[in-house]
PDB file of N, CA and C in Angstrom:
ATOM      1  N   UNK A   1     -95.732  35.484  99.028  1.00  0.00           N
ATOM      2  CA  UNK A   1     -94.863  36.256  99.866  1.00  0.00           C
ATOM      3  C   UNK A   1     -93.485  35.666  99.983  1.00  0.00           C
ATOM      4  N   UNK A   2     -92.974  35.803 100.886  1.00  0.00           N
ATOM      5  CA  UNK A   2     -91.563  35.933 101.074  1.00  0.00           C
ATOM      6  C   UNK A   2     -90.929  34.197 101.687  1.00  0.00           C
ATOM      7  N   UNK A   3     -92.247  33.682 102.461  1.00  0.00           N
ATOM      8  CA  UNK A   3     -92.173  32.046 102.556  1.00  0.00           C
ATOM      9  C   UNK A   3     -91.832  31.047 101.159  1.00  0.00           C
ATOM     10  N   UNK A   4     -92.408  31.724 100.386  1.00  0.00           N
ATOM     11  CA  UNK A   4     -92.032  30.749  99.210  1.00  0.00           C
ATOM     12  C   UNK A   4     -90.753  30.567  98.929  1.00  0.00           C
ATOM     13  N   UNK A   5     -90.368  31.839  98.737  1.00  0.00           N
ATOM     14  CA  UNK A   5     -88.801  31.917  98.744  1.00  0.00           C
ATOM     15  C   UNK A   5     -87.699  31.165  99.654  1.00  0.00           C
ATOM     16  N   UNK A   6     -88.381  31.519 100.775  1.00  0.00           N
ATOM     17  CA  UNK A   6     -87.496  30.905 101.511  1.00  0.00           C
ATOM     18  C   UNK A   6     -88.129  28.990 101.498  1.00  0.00           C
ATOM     19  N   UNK A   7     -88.618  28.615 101.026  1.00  0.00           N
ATOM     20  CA  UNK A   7     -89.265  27.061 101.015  1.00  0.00           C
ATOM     21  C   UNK A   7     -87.979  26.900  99.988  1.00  0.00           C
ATOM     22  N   UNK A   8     -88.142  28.002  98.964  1.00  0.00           N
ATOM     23  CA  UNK A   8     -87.081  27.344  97.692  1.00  0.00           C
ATOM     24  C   UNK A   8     -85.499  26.966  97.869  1.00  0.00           C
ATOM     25  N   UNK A   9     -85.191  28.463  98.821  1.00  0.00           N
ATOM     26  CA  UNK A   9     -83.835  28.503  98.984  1.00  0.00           C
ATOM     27  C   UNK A   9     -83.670  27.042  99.882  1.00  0.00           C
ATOM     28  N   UNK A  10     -84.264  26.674 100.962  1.00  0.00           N
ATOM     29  CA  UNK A  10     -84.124  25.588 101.604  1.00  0.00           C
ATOM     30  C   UNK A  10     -84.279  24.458 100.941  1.00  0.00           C
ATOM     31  N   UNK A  11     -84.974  24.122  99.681  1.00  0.00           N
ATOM     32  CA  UNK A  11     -84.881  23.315  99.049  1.00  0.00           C
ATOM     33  C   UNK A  11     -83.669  23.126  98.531  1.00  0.00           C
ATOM     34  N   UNK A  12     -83.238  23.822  97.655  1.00  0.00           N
ATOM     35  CA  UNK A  12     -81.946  24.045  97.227  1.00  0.00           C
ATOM     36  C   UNK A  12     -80.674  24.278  98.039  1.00  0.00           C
ATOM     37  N   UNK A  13     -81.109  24.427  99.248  1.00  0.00           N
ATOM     38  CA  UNK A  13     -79.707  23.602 100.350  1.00  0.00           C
ATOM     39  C   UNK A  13     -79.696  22.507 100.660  1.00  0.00           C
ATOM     40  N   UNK A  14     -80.860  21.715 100.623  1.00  0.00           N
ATOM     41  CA  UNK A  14     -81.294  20.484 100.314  1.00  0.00           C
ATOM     42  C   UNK A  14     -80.827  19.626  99.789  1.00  0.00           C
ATOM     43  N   UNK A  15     -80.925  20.245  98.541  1.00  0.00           N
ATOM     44  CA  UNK A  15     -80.116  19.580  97.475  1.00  0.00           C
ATOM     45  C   UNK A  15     -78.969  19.425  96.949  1.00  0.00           C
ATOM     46  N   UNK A  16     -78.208  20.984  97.461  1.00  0.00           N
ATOM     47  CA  UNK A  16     -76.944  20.666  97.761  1.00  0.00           C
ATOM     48  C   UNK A  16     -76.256  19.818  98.735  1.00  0.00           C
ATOM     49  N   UNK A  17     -76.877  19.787 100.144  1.00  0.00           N
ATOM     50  CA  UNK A  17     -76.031  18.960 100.456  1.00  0.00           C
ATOM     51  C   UNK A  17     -76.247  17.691 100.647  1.00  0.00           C
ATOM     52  N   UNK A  18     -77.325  17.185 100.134  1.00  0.00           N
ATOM     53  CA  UNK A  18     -77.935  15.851  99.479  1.00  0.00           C
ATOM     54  C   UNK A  18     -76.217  15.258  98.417  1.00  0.00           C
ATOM     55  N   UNK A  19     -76.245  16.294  97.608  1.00  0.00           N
ATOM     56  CA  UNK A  19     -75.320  15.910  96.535  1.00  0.00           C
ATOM     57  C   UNK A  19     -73.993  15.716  96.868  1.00  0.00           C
ATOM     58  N   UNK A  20     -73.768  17.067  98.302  1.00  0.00           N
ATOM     59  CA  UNK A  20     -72.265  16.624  98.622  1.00  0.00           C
ATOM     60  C   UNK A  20     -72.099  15.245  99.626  1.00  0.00           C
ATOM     61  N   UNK A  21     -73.177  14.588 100.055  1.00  0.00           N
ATOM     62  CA  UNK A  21     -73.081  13.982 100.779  1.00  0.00           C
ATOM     63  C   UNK A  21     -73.014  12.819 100.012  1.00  0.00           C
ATOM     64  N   UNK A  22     -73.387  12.828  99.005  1.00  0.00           N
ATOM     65  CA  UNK A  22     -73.131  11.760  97.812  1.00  0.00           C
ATOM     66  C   UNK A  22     -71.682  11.686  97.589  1.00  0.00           C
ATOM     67  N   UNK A  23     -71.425  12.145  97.229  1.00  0.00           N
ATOM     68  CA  UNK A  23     -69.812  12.549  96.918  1.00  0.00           C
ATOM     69  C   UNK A  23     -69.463  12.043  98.385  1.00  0.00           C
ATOM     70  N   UNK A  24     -69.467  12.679  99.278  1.00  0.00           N
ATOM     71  CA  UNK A  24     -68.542  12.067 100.321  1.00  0.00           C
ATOM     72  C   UNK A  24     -68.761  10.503 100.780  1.00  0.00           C
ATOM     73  N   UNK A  25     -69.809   9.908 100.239  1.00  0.00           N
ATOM     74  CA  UNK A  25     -69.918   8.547 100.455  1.00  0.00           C
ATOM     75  C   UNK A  25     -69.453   7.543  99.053  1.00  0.00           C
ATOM     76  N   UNK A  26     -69.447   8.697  98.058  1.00  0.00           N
ATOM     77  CA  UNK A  26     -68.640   8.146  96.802  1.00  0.00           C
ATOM     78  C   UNK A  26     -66.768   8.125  97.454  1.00  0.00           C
ATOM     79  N   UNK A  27     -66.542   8.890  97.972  1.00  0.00           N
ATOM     80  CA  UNK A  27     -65.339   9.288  97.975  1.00  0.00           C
ATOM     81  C   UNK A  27     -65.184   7.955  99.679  1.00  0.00           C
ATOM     82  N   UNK A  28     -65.408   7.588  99.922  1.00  0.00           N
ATOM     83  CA  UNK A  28     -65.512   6.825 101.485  1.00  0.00           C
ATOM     84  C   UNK A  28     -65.428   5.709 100.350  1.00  0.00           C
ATOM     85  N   UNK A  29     -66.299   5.676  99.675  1.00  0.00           N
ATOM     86  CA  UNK A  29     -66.170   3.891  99.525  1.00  0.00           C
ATOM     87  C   UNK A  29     -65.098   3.747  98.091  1.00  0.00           C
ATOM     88  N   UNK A  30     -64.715   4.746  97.628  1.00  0.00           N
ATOM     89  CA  UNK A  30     -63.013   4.352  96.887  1.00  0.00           C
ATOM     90  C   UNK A  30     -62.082   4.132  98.291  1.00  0.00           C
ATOM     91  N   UNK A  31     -62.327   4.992  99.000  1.00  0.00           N
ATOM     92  CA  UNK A  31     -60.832   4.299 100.455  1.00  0.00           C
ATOM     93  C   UNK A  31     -61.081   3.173 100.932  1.00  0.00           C
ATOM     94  N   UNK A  32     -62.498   2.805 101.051  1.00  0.00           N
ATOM     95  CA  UNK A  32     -62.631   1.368 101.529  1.00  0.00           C
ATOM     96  C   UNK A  32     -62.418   0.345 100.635  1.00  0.00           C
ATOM     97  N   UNK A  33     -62.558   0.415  99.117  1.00  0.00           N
ATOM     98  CA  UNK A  33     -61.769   0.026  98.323  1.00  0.00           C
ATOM     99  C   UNK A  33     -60.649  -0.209  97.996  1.00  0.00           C
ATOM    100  N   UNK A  34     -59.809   0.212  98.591  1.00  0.00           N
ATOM    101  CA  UNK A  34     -58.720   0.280  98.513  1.00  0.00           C
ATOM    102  C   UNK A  34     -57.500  -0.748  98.121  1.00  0.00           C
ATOM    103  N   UNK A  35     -57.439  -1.500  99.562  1.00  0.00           N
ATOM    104  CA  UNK A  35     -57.173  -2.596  99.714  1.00  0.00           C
ATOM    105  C   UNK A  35     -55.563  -2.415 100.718  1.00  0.00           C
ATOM    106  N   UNK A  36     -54.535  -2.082 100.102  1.00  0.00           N
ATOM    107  CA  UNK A  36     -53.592  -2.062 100.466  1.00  0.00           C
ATOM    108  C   UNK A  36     -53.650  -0.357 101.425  1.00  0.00           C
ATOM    109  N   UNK A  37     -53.091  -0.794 102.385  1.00  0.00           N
ATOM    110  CA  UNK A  37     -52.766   0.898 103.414  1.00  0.00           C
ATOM    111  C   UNK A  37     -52.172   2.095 102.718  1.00  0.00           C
ATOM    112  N   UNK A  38     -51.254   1.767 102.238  1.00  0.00           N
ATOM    113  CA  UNK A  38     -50.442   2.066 101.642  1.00  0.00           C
ATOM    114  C   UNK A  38     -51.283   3.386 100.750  1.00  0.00           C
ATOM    115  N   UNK A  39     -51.963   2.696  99.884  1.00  0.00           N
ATOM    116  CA  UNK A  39     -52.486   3.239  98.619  1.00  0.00           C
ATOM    117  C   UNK A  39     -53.575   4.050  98.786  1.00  0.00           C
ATOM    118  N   UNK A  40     -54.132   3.431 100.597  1.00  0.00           N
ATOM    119  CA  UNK A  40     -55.627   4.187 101.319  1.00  0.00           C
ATOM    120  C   UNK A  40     -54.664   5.261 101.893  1.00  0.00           C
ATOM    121  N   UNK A  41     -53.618   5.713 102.344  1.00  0.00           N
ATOM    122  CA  UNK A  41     -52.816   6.817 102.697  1.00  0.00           C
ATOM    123  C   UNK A  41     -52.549   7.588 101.709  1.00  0.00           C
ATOM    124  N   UNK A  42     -52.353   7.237 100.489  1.00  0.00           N
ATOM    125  CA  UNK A  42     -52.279   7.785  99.247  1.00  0.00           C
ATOM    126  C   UNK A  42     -53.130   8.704  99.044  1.00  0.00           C
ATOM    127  N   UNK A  43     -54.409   8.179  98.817  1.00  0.00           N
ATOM    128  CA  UNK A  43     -55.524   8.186  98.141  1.00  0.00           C
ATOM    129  C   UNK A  43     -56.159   9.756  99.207  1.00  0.00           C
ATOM    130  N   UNK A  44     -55.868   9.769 100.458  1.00  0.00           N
ATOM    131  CA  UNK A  44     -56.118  10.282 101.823  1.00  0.00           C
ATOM    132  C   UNK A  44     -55.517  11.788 101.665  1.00  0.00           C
ATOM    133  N   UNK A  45     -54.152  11.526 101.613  1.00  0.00           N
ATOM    134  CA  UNK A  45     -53.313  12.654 101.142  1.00  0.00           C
ATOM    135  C   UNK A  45     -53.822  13.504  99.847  1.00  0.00           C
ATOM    136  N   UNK A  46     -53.944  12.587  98.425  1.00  0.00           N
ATOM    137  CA  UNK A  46     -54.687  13.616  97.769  1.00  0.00           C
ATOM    138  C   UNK A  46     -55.723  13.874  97.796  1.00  0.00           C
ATOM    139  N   UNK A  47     -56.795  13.241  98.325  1.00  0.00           N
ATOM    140  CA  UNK A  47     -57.946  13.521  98.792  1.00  0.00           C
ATOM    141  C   UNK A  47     -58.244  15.373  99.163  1.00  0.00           C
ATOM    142  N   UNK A  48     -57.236  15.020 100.435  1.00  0.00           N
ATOM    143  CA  UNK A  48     -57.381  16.374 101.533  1.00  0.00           C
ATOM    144  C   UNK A  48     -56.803  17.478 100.610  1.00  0.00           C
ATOM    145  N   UNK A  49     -56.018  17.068 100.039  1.00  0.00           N
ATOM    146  CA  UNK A  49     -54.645  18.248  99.215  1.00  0.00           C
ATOM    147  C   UNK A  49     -56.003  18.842  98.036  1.00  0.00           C
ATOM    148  N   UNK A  50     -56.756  17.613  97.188  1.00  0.00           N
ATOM    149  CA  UNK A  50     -57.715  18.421  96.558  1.00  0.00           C
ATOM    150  C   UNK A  50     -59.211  18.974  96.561  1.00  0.00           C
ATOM    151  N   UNK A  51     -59.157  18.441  97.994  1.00  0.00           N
ATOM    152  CA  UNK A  51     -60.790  19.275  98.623  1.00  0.00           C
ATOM    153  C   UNK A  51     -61.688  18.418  98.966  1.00  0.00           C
ATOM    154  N   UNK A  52     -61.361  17.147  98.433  1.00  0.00           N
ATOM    155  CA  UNK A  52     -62.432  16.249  97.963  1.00  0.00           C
ATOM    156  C   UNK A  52     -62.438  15.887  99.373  1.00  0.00           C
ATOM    157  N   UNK A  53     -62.164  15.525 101.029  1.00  0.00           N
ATOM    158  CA  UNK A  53     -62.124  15.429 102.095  1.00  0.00           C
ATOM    159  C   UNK A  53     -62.853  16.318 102.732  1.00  0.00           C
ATOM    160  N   UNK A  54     -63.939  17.119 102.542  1.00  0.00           N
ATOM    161  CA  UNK A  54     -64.505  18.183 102.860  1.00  0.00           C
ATOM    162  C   UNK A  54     -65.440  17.773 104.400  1.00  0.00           C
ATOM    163  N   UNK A  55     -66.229  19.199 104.869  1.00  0.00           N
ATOM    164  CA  UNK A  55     -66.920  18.725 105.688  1.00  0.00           C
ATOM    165  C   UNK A  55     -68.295  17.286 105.864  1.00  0.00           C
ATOM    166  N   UNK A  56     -68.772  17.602 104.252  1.00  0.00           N
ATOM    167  CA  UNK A  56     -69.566  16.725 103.895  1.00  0.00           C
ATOM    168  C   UNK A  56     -69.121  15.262 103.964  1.00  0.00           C
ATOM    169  N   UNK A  57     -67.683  15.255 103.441  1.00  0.00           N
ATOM    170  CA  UNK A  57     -66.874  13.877 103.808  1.00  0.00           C
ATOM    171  C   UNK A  57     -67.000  13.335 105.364  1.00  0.00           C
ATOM    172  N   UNK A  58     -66.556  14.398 105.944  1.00  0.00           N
ATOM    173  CA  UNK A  58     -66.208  14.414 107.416  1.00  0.00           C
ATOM    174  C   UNK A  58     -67.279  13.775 108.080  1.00  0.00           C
ATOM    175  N   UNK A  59     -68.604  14.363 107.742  1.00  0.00           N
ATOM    176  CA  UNK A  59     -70.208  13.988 107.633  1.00  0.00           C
ATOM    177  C   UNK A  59     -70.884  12.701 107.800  1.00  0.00           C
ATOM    178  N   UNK A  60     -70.324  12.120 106.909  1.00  0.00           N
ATOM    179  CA  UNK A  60     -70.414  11.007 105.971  1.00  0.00           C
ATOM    180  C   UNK A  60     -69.742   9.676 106.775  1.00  0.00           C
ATOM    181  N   UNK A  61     -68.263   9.830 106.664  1.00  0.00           N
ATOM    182  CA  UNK A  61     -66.957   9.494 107.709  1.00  0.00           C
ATOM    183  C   UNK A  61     -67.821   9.188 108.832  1.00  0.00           C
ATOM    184  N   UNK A  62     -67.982   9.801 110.058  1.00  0.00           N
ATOM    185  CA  UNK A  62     -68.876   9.870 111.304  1.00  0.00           C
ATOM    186  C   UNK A  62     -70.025   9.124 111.162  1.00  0.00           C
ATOM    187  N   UNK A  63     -70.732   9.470 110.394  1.00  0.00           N
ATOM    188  CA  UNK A  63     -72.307   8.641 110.800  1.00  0.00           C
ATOM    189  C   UNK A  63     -71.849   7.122 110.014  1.00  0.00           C
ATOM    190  N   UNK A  64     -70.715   6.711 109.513  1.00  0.00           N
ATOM    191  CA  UNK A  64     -70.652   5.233 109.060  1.00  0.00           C
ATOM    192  C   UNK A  64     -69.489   4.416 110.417  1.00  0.00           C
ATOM    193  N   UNK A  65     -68.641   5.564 110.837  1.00  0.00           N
ATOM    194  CA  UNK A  65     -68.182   4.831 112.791  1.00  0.00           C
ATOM    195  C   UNK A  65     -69.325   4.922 113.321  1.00  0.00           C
ATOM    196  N   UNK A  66     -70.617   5.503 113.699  1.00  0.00           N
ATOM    197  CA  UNK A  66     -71.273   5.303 114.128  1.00  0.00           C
ATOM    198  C   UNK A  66     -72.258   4.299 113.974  1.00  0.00           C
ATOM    199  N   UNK A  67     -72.595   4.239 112.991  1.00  0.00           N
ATOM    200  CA  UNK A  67     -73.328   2.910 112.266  1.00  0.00           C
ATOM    201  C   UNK A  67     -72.231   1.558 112.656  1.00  0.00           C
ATOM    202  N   UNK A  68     -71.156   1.514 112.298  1.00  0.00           N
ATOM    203  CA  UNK A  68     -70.059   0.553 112.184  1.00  0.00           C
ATOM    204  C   UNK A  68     -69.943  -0.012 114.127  1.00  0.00           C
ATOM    205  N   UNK A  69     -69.961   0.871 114.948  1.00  0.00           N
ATOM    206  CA  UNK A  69     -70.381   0.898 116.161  1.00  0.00           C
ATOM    207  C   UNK A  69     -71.459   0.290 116.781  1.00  0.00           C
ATOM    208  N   UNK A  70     -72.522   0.856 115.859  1.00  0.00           N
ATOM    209  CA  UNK A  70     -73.585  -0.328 116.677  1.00  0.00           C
ATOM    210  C   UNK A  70     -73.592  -1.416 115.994  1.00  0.00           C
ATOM    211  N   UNK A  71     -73.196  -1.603 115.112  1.00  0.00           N
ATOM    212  CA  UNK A  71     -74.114  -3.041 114.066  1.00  0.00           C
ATOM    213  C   UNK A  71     -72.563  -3.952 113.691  1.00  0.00           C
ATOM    214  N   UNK A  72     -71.282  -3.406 114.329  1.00  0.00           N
ATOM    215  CA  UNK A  72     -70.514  -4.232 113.789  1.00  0.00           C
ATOM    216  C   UNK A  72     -69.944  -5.743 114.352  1.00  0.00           C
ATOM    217  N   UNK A  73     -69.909  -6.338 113.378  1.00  0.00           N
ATOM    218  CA  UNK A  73     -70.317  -7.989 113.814  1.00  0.00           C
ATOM    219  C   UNK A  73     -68.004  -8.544 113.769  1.00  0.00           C
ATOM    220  N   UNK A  74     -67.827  -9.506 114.297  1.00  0.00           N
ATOM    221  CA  UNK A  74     -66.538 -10.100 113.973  1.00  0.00           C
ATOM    222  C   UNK A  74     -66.081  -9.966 112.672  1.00  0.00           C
ATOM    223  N   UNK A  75     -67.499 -10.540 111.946  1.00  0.00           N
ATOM    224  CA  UNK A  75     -66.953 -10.762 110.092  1.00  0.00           C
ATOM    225  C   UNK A  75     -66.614  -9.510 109.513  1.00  0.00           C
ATOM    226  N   UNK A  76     -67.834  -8.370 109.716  1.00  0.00           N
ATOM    227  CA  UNK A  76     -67.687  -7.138 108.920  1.00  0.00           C
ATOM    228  C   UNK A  76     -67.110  -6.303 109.889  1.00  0.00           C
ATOM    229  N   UNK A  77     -65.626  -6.200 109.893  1.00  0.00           N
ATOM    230  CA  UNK A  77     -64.766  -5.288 110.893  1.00  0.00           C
ATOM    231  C   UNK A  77     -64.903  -3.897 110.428  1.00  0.00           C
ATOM    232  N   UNK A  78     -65.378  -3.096 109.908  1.00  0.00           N
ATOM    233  CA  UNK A  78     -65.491  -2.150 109.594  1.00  0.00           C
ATOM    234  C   UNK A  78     -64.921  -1.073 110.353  1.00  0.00           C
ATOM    235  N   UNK A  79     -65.298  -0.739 111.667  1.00  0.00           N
ATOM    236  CA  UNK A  79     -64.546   0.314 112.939  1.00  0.00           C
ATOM    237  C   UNK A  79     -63.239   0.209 112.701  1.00  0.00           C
ATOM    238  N   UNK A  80     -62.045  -0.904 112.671  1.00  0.00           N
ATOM    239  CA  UNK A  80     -60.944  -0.549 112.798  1.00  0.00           C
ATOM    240  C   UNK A  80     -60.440   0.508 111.387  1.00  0.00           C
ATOM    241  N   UNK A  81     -60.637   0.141 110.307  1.00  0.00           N
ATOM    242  CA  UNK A  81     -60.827   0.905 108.851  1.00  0.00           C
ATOM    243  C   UNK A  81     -61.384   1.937 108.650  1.00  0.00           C
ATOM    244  N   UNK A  82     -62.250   2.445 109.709  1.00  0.00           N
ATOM    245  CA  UNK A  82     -62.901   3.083 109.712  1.00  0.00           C
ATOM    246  C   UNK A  82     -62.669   4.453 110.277  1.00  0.00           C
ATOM    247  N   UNK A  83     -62.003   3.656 111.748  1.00  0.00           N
ATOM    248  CA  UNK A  83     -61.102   4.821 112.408  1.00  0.00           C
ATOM    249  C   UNK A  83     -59.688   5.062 112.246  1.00  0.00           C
ATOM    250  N   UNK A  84     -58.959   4.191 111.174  1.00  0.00           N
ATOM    251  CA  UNK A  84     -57.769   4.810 110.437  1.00  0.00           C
ATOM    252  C   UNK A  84     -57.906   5.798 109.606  1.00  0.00           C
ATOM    253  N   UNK A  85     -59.449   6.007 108.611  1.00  0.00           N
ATOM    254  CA  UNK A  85     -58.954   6.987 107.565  1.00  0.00           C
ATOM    255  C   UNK A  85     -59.777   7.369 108.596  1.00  0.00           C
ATOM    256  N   UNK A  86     -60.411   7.788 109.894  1.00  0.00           N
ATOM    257  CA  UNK A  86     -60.834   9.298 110.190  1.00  0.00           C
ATOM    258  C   UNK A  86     -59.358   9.923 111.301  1.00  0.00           C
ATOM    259  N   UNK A  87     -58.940   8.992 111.592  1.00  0.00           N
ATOM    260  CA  UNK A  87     -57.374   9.656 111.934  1.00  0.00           C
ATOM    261  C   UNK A  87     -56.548  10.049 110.988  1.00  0.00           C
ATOM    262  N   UNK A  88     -56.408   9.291 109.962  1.00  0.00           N
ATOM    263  CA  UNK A  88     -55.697   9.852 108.785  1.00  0.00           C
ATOM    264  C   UNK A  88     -56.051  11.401 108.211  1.00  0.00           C
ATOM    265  N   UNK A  89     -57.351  11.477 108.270  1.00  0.00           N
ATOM    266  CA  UNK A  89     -58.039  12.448 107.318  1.00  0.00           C
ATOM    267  C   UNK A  89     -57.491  14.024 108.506  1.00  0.00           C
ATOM    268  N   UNK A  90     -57.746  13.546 109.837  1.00  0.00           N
ATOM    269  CA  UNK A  90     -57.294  14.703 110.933  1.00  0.00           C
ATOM    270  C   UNK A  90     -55.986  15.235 110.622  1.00  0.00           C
ATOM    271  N   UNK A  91     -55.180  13.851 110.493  1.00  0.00           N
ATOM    272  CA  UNK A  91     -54.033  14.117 110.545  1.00  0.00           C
ATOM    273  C   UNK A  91     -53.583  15.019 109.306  1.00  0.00           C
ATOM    274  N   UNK A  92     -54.030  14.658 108.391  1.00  0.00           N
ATOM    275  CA  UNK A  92     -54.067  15.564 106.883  1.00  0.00           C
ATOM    276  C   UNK A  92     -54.073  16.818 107.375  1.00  0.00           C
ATOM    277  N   UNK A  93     -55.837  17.000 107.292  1.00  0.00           N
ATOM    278  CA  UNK A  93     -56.492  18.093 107.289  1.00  0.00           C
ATOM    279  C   UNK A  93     -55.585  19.003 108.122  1.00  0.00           C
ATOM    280  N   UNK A  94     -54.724  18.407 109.509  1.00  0.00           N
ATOM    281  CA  UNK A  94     -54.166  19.421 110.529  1.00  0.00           C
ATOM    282  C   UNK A  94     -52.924  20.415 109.873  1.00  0.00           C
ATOM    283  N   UNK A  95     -52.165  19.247 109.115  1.00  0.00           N
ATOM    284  CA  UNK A  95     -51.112  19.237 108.691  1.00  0.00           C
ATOM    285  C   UNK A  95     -51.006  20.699 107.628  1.00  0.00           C
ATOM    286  N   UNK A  96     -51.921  20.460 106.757  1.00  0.00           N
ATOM    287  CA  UNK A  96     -52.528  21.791 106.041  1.00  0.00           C
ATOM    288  C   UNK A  96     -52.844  22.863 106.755  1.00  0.00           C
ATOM    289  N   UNK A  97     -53.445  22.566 108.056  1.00  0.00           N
ATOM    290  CA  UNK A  97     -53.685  24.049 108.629  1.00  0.00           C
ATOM    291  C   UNK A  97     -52.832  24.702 109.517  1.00  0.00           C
ATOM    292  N   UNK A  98     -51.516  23.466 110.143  1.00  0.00           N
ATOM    293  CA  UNK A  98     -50.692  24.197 110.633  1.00  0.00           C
ATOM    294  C   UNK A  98     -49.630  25.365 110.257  1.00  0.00           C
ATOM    295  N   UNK A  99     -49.528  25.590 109.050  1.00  0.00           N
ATOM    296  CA  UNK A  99     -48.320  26.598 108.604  1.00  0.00           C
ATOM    297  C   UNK A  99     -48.909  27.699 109.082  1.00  0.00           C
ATOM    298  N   UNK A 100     -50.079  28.276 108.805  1.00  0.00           N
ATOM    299  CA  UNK A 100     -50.529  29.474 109.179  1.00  0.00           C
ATOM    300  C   UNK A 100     -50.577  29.758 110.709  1.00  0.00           C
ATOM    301  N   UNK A 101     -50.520  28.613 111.479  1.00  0.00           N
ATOM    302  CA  UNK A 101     -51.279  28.721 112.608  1.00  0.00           C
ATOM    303  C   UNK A 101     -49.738  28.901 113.861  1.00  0.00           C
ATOM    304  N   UNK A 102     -49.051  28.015 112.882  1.00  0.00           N
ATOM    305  CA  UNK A 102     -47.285  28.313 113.467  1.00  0.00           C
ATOM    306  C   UNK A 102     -47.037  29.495 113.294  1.00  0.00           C
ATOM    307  N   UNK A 103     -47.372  30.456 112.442  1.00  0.00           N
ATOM    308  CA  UNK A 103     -46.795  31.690 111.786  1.00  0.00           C
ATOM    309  C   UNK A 103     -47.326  32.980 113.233  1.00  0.00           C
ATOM    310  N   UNK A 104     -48.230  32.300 113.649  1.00  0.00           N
ATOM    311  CA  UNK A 104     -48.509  33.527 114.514  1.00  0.00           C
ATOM    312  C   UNK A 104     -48.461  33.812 116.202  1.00  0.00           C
ATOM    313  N   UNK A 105     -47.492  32.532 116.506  1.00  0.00           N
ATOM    314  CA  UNK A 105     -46.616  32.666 117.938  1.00  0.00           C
ATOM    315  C   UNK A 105     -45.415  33.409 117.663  1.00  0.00           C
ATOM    316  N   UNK A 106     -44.915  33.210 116.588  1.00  0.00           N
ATOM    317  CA  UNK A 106     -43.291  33.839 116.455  1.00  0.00           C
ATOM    318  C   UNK A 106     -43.815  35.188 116.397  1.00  0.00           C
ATOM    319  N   UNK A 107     -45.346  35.823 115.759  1.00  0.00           N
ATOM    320  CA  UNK A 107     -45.397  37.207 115.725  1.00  0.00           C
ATOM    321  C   UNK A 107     -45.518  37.987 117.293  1.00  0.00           C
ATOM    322  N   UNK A 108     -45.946  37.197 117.736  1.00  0.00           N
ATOM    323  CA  UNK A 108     -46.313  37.671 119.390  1.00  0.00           C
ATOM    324  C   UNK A 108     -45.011  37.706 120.603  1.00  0.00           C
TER     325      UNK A 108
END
């Protein structure tokens, strides 16, 4: 019947976002790579500009401040780095969505 189907389709959301969540922890640990700010602002900017900053990123981003939150020790500072590129990534992401969003006080 009609359960199977739906077992499959849920599998296969599964697996999609199994995969994007890969990617967004691929894409997290080139910024933590980084090294220089500079180049992690870089990297941030085209990130967002080519998609690759997605919700799954966003996802990803969050549950490692959260992790970084409970378990972070003096040595492995992780939170402060952590909460630059998720301010950075806001700040992006906003930046992109404001043109449209300016466009529709001047109509009113």
């Amino acid at each position: 019947g009609g359960s199977a189907a739906w077992k499959a389709l849920l599998e296969d959301i599964q697996v999609l976002t199994q995969s994007r969540m890969e990617k967004g922890k691929e894409v997290l640990l080139d910024l933590l790579e980084s090294g220089e700010i500079t180049v992690l602002d870089r990297k941030i900017t085209q990130g967002v500009k080519s998609g690759a900053m997605d919700p799954a990123f966003v996802a990803v981003l969050n549950l490692n401040i959260d992790d970084a939150q409970l378990s972070d020790t003096d040595e492995n500072a992780r939170l402060p780095m952590l909460g630059h590129i998720y301010t950075r990534v806001q700040e992006e992401l906003e930046k992109r969505a404001k043109p449209s969003a300016g466009v529709l006080p001047k109509l009113f």
